[in-house]
N, C-alpha and C. Protein backbone atom coordinates (compact mmCIF):
# COMPACT_ATOMS: atom_id res chain seq x y z
N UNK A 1 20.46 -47.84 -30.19
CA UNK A 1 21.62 -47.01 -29.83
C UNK A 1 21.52 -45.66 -30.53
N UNK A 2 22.15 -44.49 -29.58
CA UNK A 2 21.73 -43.39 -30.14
C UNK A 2 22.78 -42.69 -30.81
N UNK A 3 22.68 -41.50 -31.93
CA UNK A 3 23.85 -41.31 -32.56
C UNK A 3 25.11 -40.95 -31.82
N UNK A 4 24.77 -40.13 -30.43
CA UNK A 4 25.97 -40.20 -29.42
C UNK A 4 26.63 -41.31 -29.07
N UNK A 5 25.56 -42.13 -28.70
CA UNK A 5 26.12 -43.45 -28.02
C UNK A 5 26.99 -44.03 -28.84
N UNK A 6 26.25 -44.43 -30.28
CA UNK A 6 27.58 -45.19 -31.64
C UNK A 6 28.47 -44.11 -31.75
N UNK A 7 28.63 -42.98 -31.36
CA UNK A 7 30.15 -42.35 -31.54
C UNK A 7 30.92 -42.40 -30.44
N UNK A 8 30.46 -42.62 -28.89
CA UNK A 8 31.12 -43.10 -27.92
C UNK A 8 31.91 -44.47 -28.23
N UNK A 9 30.97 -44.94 -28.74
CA UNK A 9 31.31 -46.75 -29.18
C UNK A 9 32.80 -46.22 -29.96
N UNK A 10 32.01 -46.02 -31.56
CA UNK A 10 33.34 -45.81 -32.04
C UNK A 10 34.83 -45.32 -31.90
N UNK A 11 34.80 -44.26 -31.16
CA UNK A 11 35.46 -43.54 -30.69
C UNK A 11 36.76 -44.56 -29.93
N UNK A 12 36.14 -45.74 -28.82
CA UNK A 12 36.76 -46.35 -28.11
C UNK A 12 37.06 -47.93 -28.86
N UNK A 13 36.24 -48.08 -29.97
CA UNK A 13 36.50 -49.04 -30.66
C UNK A 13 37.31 -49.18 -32.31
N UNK A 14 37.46 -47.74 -32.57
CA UNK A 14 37.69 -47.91 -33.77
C UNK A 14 38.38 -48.76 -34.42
N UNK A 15 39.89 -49.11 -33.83
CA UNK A 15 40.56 -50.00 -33.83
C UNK A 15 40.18 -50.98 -34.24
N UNK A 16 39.42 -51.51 -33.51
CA UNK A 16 38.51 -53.38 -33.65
C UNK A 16 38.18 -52.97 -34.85
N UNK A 17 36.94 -52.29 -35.15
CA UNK A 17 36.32 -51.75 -36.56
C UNK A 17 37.31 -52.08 -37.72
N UNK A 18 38.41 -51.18 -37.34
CA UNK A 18 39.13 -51.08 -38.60
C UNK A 18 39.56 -53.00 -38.99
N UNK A 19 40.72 -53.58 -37.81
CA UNK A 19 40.35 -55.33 -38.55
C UNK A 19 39.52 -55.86 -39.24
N UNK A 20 38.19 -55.32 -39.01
CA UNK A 20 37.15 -56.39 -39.73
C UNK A 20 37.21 -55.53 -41.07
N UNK A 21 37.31 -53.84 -40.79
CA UNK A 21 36.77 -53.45 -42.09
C UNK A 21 38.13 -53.85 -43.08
N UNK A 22 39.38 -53.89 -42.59
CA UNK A 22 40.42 -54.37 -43.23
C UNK A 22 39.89 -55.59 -44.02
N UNK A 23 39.55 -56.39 -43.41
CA UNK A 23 39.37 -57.99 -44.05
C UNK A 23 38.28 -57.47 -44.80
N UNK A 24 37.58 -57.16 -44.70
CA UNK A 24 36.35 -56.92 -46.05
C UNK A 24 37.34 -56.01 -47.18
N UNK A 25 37.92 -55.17 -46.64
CA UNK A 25 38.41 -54.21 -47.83
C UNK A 25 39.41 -55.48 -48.73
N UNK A 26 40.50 -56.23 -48.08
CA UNK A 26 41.22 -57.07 -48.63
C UNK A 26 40.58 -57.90 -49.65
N UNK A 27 39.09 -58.35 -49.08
CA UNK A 27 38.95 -59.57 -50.25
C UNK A 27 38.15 -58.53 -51.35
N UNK A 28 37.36 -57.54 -51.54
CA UNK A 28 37.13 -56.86 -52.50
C UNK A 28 38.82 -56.01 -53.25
N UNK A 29 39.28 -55.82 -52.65
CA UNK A 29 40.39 -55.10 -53.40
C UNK A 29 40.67 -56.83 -53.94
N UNK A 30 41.51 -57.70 -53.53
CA UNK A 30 41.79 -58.99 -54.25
C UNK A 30 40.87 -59.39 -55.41
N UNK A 31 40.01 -59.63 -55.20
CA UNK A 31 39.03 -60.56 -55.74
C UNK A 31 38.52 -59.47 -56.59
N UNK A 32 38.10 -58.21 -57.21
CA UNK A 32 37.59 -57.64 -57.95
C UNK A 32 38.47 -56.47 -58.20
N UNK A 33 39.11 -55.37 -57.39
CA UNK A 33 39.81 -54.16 -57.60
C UNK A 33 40.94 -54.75 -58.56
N UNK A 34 42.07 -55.84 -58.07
CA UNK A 34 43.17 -56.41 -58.96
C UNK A 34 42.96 -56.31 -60.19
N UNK A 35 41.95 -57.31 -60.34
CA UNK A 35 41.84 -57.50 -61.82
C UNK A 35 41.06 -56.24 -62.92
N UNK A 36 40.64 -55.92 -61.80
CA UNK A 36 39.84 -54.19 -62.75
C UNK A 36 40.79 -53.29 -63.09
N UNK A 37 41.75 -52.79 -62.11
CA UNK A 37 43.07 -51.71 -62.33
C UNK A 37 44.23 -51.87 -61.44
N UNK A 38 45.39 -52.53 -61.90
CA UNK A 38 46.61 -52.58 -60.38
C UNK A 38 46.58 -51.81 -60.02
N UNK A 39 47.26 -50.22 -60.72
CA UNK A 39 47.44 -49.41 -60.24
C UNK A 39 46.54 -49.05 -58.62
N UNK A 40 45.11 -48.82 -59.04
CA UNK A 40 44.17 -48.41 -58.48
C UNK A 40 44.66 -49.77 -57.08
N UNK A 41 44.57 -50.60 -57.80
CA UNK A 41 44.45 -51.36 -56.53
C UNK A 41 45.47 -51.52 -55.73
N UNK A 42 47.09 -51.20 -55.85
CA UNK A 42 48.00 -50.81 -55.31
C UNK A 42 47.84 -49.61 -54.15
N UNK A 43 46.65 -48.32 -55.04
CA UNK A 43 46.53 -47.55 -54.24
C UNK A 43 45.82 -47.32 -53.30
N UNK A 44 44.94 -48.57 -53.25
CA UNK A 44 43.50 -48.64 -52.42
C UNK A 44 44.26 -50.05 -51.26
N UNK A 45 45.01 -50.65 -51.84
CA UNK A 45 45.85 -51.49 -50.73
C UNK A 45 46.15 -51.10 -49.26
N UNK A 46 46.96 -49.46 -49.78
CA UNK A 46 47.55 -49.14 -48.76
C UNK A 46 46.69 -48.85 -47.23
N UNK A 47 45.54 -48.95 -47.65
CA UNK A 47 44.58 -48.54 -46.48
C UNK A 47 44.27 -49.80 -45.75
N UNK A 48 43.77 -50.65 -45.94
CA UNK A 48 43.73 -51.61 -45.34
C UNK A 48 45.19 -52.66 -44.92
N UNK A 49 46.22 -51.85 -45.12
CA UNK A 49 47.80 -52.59 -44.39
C UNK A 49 47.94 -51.36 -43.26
N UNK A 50 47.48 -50.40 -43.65
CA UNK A 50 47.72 -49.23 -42.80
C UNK A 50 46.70 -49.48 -41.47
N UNK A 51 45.52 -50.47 -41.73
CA UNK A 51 44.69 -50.85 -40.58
C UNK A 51 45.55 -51.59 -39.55
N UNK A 52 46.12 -51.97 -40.20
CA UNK A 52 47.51 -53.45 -39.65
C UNK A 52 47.88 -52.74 -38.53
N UNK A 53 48.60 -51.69 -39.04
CA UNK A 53 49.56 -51.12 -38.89
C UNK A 53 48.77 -50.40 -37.42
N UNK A 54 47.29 -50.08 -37.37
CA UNK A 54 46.99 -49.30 -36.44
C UNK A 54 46.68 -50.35 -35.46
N UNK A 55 46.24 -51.69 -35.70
CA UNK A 55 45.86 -52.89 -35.29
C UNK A 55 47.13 -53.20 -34.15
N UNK A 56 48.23 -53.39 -34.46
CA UNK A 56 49.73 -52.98 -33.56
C UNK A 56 49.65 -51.77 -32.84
N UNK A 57 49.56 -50.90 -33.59
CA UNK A 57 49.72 -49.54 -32.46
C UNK A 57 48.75 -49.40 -30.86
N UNK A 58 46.97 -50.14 -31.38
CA UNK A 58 46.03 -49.47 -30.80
C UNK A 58 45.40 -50.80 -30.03
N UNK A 59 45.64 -51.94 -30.38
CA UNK A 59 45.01 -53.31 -29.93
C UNK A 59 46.03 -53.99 -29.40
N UNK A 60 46.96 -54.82 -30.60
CA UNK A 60 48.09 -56.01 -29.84
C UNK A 60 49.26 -55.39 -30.64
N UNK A 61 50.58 -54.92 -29.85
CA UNK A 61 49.79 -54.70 -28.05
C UNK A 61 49.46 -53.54 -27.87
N UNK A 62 49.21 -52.54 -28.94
CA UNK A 62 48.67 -51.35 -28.43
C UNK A 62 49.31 -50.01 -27.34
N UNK A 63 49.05 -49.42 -26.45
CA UNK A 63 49.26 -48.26 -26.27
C UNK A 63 50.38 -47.17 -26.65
N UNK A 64 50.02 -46.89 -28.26
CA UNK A 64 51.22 -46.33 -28.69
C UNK A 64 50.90 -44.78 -27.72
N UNK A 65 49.50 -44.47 -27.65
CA UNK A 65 49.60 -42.97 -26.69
C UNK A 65 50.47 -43.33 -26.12
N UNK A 66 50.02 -44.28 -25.20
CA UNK A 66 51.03 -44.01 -23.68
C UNK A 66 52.48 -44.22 -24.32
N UNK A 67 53.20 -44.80 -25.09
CA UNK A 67 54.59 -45.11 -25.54
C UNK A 67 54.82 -43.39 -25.84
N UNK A 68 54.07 -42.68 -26.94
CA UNK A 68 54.39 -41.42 -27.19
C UNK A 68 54.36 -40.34 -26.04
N UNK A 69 53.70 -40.48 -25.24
CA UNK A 69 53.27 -39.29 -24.17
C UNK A 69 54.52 -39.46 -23.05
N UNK A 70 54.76 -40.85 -22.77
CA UNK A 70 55.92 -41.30 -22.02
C UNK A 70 57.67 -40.80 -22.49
N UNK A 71 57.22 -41.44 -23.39
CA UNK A 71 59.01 -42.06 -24.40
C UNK A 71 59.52 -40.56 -25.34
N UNK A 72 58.22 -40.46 -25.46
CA UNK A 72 58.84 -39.05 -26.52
C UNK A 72 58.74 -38.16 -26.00
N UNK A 73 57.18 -37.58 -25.74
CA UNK A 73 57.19 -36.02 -24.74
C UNK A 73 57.88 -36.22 -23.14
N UNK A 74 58.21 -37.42 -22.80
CA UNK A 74 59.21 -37.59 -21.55
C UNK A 74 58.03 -37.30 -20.82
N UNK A 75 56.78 -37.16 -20.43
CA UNK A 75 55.84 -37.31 -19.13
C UNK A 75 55.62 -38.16 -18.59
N UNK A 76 54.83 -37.77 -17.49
CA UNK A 76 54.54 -39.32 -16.32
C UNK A 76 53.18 -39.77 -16.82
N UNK A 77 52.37 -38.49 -17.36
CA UNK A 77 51.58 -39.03 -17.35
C UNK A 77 50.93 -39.78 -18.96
N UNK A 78 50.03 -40.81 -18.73
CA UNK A 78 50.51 -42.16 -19.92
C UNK A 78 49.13 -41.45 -21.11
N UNK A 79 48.23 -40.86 -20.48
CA UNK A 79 47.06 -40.76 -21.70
C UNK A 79 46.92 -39.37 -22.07
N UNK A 80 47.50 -38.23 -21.57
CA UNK A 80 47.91 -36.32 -22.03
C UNK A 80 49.32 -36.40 -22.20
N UNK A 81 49.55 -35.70 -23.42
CA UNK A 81 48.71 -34.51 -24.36
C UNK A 81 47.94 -35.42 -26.04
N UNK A 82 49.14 -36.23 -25.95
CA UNK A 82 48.16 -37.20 -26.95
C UNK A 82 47.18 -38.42 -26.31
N UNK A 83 46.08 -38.23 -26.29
CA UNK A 83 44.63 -38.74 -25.50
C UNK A 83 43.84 -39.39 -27.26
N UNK A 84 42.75 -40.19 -26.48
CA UNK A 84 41.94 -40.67 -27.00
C UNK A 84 41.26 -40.02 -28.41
N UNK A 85 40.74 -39.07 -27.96
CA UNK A 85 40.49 -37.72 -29.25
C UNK A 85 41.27 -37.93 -30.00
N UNK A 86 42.44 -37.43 -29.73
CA UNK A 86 43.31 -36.89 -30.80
C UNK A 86 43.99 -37.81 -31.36
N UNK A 87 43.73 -39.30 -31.38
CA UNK A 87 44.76 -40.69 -31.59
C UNK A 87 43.42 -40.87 -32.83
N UNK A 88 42.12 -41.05 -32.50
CA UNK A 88 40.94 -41.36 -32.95
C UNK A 88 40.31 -40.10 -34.26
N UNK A 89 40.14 -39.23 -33.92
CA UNK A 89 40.17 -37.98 -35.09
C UNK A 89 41.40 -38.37 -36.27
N UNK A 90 43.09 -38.29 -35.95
CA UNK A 90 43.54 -38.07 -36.70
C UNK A 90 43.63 -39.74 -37.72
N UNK A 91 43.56 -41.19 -36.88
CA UNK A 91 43.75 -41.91 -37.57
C UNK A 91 42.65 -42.35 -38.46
N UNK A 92 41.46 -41.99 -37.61
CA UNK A 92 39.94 -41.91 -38.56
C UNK A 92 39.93 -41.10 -39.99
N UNK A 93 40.28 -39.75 -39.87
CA UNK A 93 40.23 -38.73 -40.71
C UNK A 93 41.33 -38.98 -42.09
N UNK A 94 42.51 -39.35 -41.31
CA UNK A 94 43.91 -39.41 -42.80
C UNK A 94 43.79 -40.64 -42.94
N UNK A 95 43.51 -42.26 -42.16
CA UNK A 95 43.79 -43.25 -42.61
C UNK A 95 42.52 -43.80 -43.13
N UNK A 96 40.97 -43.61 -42.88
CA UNK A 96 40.01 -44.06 -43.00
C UNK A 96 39.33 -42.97 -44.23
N UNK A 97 39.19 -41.79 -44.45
CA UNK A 97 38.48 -41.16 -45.08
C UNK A 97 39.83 -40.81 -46.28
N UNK A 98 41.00 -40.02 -45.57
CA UNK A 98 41.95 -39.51 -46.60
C UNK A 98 42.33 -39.84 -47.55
N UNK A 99 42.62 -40.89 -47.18
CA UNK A 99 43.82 -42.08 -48.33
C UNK A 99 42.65 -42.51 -49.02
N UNK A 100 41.43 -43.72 -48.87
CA UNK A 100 40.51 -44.01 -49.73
C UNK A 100 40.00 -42.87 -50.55
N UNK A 101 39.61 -41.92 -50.11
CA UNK A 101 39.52 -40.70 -51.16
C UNK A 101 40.33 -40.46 -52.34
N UNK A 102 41.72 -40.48 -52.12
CA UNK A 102 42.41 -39.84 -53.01
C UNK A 102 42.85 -41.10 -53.74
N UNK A 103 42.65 -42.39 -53.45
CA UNK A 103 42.80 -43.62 -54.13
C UNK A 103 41.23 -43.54 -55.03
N UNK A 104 40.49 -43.47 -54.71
CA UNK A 104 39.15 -43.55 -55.64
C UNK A 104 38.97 -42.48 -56.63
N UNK A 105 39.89 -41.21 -55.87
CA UNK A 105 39.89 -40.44 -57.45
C UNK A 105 41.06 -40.29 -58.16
N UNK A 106 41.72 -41.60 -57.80
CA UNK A 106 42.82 -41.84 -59.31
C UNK A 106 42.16 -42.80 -60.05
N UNK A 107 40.76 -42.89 -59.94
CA UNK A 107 40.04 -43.78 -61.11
C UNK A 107 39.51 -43.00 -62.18
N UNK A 108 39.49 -41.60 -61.79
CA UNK A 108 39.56 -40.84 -62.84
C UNK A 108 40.95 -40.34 -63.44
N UNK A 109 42.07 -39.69 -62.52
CA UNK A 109 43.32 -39.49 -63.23
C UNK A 109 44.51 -39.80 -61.81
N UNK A 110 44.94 -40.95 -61.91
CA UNK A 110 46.10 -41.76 -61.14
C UNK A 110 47.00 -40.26 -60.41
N UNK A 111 46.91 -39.30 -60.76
CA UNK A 111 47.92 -38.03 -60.02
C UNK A 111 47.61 -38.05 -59.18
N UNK A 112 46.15 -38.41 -58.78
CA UNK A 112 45.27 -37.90 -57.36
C UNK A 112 45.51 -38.73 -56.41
N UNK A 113 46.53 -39.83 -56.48
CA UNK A 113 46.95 -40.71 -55.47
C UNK A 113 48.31 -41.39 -55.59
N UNK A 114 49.15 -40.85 -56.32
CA UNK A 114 49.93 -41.47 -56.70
C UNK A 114 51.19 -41.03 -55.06
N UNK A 115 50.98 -40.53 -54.45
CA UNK A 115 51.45 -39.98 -53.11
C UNK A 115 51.54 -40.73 -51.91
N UNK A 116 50.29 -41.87 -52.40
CA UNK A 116 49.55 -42.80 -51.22
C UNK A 116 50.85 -43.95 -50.96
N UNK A 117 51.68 -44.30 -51.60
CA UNK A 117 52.27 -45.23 -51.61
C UNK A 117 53.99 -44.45 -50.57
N UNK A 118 53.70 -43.62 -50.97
CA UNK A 118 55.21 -42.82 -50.25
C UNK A 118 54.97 -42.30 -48.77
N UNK A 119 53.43 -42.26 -48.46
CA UNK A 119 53.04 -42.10 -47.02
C UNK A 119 52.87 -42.96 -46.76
N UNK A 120 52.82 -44.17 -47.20
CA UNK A 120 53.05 -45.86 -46.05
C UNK A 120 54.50 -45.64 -46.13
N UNK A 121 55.44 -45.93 -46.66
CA UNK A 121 56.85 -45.81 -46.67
C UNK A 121 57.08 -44.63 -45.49
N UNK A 122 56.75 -43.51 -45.76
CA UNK A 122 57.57 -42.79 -44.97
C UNK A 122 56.75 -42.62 -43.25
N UNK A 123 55.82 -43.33 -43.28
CA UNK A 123 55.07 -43.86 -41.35
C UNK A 123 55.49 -44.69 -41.45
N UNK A 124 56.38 -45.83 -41.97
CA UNK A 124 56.95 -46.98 -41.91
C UNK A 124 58.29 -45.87 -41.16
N UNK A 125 58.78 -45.44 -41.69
CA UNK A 125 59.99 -45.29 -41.85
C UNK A 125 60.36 -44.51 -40.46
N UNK A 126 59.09 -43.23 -40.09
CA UNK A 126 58.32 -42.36 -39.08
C UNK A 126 58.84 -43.34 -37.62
N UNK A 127 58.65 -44.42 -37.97
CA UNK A 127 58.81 -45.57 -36.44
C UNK A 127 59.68 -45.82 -36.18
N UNK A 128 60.45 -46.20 -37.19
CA UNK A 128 61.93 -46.05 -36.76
C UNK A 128 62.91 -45.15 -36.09
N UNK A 129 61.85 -44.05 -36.88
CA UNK A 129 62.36 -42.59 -36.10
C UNK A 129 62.31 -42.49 -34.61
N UNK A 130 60.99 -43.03 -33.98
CA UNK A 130 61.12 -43.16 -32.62
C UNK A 130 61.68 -44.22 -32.01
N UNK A 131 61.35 -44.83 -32.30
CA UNK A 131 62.61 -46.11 -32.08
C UNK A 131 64.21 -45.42 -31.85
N UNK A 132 64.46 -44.83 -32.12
CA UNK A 132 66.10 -44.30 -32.13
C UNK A 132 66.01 -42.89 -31.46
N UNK A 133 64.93 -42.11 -31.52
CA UNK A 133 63.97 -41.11 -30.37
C UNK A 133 64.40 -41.45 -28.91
N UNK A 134 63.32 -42.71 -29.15
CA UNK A 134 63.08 -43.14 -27.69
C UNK A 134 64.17 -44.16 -27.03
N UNK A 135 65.08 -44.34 -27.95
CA UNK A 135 66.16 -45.32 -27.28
C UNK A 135 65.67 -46.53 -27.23
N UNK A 136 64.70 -47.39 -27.82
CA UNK A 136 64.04 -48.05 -27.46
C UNK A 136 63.95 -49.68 -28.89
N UNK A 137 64.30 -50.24 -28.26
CA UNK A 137 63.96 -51.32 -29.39
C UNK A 137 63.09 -51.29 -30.30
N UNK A 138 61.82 -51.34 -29.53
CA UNK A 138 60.37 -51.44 -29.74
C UNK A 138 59.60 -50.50 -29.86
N UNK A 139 58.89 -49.85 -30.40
CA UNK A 139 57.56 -49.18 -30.35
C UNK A 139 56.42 -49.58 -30.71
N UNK A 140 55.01 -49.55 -30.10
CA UNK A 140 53.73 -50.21 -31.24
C UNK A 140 53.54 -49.54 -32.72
N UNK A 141 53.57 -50.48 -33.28
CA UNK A 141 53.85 -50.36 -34.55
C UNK A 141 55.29 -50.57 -35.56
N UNK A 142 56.11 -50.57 -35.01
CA UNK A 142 57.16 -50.72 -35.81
C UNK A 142 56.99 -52.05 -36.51
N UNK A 143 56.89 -53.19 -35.90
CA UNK A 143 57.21 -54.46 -36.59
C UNK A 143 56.03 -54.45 -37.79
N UNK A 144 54.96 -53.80 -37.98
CA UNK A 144 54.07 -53.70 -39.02
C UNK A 144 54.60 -52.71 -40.19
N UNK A 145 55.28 -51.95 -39.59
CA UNK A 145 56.14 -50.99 -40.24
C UNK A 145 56.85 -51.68 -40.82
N UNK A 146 58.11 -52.55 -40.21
CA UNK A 146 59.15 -53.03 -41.00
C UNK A 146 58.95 -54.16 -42.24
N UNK A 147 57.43 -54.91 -41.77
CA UNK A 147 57.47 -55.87 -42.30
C UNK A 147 56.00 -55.87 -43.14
N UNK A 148 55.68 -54.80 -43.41
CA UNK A 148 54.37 -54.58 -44.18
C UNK A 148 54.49 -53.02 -44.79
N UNK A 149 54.31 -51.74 -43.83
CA UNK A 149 54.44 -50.50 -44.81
C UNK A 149 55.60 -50.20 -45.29
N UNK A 150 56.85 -50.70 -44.83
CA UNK A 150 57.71 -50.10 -45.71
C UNK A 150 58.25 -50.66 -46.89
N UNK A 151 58.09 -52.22 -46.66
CA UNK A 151 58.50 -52.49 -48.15
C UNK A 151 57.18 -52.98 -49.03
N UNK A 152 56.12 -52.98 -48.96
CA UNK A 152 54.92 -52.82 -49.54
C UNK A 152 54.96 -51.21 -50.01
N UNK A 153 55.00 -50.05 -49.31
CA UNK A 153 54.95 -48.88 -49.93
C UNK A 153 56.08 -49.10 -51.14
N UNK A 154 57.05 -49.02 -50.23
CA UNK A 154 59.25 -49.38 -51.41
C UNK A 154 57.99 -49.79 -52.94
N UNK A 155 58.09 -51.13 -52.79
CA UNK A 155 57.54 -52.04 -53.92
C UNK A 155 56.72 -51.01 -54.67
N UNK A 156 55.72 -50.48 -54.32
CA UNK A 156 54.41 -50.01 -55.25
C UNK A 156 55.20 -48.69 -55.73
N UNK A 157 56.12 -47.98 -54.87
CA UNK A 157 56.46 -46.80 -56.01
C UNK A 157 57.31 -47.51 -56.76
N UNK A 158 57.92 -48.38 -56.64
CA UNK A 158 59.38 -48.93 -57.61
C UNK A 158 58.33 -49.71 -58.78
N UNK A 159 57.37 -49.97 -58.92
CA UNK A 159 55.96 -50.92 -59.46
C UNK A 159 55.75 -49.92 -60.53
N UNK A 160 55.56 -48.46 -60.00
CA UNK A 160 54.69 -47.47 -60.76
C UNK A 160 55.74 -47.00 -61.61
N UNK A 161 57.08 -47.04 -61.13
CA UNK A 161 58.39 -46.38 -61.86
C UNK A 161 58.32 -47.16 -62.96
N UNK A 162 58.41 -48.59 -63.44
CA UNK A 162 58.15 -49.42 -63.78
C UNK A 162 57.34 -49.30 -65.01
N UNK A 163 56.24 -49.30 -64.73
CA UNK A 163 54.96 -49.07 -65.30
C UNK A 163 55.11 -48.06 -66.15
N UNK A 164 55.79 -47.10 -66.16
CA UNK A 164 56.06 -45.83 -66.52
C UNK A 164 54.74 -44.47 -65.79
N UNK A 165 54.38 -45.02 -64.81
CA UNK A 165 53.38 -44.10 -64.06
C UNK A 165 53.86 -42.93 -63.47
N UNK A 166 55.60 -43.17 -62.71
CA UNK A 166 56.16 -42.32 -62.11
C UNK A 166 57.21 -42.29 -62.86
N UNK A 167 58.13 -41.40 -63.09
CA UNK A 167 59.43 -41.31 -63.93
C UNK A 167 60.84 -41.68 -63.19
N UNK A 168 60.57 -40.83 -61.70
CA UNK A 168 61.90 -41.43 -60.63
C UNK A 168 61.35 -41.47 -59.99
N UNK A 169 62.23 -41.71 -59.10
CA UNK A 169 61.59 -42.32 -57.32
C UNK A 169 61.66 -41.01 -56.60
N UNK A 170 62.70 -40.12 -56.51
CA UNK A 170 62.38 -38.59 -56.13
C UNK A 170 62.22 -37.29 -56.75
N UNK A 171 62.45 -37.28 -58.19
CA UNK A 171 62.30 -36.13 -58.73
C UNK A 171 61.05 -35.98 -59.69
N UNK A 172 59.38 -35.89 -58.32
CA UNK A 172 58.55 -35.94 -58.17
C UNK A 172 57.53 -35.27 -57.12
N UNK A 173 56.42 -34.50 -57.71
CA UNK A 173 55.92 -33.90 -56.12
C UNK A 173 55.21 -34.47 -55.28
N UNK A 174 54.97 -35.98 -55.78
CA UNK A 174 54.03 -37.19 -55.02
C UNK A 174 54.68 -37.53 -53.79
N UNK A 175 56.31 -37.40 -53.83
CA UNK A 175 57.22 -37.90 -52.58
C UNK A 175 57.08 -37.08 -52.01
N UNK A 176 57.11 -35.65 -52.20
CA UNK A 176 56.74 -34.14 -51.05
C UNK A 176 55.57 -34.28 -50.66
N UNK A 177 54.23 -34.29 -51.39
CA UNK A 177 53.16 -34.70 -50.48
C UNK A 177 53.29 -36.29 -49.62
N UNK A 178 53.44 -37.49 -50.08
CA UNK A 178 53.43 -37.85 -49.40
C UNK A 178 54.73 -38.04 -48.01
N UNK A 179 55.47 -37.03 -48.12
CA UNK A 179 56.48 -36.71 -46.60
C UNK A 179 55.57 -35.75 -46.08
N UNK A 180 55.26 -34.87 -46.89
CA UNK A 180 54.53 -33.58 -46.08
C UNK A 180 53.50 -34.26 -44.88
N UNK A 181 52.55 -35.02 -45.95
CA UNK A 181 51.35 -35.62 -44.95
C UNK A 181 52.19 -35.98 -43.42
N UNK A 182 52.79 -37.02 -44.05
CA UNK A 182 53.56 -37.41 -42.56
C UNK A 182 53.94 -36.52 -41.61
N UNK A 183 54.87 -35.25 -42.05
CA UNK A 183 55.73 -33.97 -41.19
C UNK A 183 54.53 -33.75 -40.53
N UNK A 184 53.00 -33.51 -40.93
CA UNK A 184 51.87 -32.78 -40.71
C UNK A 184 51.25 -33.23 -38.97
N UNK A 185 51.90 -34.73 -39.08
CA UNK A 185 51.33 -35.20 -37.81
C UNK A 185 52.88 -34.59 -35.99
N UNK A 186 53.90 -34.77 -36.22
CA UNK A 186 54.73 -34.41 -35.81
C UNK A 186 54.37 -32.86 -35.17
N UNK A 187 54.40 -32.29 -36.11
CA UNK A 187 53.90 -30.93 -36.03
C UNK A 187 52.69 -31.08 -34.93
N UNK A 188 51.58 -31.59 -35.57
CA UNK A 188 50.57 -31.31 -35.04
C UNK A 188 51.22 -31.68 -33.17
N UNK A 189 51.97 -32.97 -33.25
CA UNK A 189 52.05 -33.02 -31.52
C UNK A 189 53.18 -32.48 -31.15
N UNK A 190 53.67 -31.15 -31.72
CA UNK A 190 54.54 -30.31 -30.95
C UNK A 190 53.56 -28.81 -30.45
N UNK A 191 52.15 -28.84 -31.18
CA UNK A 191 51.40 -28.05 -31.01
C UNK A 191 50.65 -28.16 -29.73
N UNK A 192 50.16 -30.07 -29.53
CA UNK A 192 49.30 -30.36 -28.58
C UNK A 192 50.38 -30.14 -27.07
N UNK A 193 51.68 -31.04 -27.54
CA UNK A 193 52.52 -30.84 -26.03
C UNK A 193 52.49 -29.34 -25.97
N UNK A 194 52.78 -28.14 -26.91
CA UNK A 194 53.30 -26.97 -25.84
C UNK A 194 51.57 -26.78 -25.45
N UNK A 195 50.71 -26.73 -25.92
CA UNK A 195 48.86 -26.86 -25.83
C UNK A 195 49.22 -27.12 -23.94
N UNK A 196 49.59 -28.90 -24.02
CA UNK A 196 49.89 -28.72 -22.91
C UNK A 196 50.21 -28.59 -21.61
N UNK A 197 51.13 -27.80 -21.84
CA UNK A 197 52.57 -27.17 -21.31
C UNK A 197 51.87 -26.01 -20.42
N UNK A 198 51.01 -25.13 -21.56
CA UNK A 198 50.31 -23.97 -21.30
C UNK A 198 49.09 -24.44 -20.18
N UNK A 199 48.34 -25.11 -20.14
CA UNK A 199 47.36 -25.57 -19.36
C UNK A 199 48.01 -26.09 -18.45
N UNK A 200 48.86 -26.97 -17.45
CA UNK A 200 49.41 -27.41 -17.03
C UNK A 200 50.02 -26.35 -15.75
């Protein structure tokens, strides 16, 4: 297979990818990260629940595009302005490269991730938002939301408060980055719908 071809693959599979790589990340974070540093391993958690979380959105049952392109930007049509690309870039880039990054370099100084735990909370929280958006009971992803990022994120900052890692729960700039990250995606698809609006 050629390097195009495994990025076609990926591209349409990432999803699947991420389950398995979830379950590998779980039993090394368990079985060796725990007992080496909580902290660290609190912060390296969040990535592999956040697979969960995409595992609902993108597989079972999946089509959060079409839920967003439908329910929120109100179009007919189910796969523009948020398409394949742009579902795959952004959850690859912030959930697969971002977050493990800034969790591996709080093994040198814990500031560099201490944020990670308030961006599962607040994409937990993000779903709800459409949920009450879209008028809608349901969205993909919420029930991973309700019952994995948000009180798994809740827990690990209330953990670190604790610990004496964080001092409060908001009068901190870890809660602004991690809301910012979140605002960052919103934004980005008020850019792609008027994007387009203009082509169209």
């Amino acid at each position: 297979m050629s390097i195009a071809e495994y990025y076609n693959w990926l591209k349409k599979e990432w999803a699947k990818v991420g389950v398995i790589l979830s379950i590998f990340l779980f039993v090394v974070l368990f079985v060796i990260v725990r007992q080496y540093d909580f902290v660290i391993f609190i912060l390296l958690l969040q990535t592999p629940l956040y697979m969960l979380h995409q595992t609902e959105e993108y597989i079972f049952p999946g089509e959060f595009g079409k839920f967003f392109n439908t329910k929120i930007f109100n179009l007919e049509t189910e796969d523009k302005p948020l398409d394949e690309n742009f579902i795959f870039f952004v959850n690859v880039i912030l959930i697969w490269i971002v977050l493990p990054i800034f969790a591996l370099l709080s093994t040198q100084n814990y500031q560099y991730g201490l944020w990670i735990p308030y961006f599962s909370f607040f994409a937990g929280i993000a779903h709800v938002a459409l949920a009450i958006k879209a008028k809608k009971i349901y969205n993909p992803g919420l029930i991973v939301s309700l019952l994995i990022n948000i009180p798994v994120g809740l827990w690990s900052v209330l953990h670190l408060i604790n610990i004496g890692i964080l001092n409060n729960f908001f009068l901190n700039p870890h809660i602004l980055i991690g809301l910012g990250t979140n605002l960052i995606l919103p934004v980005m698809g008020v850019i792609l719908f008027k994007n387009y609006q203009k082509n169209e």
